[in-house]
Protein backbone atom coordinates (compact mmCIF):
# COMPACT_ATOMS: atom_id res chain seq x y z
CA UNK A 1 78.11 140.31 92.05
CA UNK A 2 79.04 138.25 88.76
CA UNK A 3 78.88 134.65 89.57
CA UNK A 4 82.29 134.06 87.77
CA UNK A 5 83.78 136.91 90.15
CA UNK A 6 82.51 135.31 93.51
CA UNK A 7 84.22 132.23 92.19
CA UNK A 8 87.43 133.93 91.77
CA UNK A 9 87.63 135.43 94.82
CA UNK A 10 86.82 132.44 97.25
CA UNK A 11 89.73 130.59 95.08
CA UNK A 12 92.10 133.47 96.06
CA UNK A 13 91.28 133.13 99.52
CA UNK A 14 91.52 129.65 99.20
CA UNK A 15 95.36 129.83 97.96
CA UNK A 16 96.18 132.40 100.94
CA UNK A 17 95.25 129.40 103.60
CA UNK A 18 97.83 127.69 105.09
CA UNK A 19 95.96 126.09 107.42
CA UNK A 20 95.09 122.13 106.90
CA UNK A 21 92.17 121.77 108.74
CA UNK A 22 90.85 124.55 107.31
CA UNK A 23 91.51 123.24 104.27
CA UNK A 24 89.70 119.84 104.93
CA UNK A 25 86.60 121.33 106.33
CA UNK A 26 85.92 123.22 102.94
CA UNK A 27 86.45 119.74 101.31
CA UNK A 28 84.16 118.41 103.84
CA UNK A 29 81.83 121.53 103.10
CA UNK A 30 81.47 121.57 99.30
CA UNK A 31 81.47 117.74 99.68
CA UNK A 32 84.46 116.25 98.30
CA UNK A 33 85.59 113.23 100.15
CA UNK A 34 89.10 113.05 101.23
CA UNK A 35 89.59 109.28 100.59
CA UNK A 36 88.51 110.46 97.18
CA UNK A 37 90.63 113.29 96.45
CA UNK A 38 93.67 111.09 98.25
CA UNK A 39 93.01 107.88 95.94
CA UNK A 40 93.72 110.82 93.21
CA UNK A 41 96.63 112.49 94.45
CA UNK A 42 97.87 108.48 94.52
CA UNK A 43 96.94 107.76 90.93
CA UNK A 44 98.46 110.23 89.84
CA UNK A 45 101.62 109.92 92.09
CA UNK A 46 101.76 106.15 90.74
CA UNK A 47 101.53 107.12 87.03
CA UNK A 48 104.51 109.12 87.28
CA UNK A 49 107.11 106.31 89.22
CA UNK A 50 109.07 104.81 86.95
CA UNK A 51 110.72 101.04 88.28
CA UNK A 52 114.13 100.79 89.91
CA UNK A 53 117.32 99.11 88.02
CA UNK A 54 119.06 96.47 90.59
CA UNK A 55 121.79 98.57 90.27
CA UNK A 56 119.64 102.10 91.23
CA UNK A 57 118.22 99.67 94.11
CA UNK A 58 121.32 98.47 95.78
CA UNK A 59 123.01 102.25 96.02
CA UNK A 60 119.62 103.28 98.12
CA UNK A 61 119.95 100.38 100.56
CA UNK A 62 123.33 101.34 100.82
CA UNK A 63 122.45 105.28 101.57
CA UNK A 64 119.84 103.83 103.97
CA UNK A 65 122.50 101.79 105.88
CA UNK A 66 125.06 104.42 106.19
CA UNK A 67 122.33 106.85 107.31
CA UNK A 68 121.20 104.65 109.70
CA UNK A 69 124.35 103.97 111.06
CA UNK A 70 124.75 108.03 111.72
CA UNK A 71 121.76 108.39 113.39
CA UNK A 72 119.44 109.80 110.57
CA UNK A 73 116.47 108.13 111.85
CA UNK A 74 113.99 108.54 113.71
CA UNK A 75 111.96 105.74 116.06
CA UNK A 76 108.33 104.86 115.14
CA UNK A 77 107.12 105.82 118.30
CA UNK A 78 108.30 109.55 117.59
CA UNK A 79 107.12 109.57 114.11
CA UNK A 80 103.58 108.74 114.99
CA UNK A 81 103.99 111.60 118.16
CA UNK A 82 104.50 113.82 115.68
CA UNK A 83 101.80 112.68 112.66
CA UNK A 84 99.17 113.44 115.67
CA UNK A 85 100.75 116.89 116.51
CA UNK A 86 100.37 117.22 112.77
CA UNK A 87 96.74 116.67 112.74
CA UNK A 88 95.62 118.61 115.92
């Protein structure tokens, strides 16, 4: 089998999984560190924010409080309950 075929294959399986610790063992695998490829994804993330007017910042505390005050929130204590169902 052409090299450049086996390649193109594995990456099609690849985009079919939708499973993330499936994912992160074929990081692990091939040897790409996650703390790596995350300090990426963040450089990248950063590069692209753009700063807040006072104006743009005031309206979002706003939309926070009112939320808040409606019940769209949800307690730390259930948040991290369901990171850790996340990564299991």
């Amino acid at each position: 089998m052409d090299i450049q075929l086996a390649k193109r294959l594995i990456a099609e399986q690849i985009f079919k999984i939708n499973e993330e610790w499936i994912l992160k063992a074929i990081l692990k695998l091939i040897g790409i560190d996650e703390k790596a490829a995350d300090s990426e994804f963040v450089k990248q993330y950063e590069a692209k924010l753009k700063p807040m007017t006072k104006e743009e910042l005031i309206q979002h505390a706003l939309e926070a409080e009112e939320d808040f005050k409606n019940g769209h929130y949800m307690e730390i204590e259930d948040y991290l309950d369901m990171i850790e169902k996340e990564e299991k």
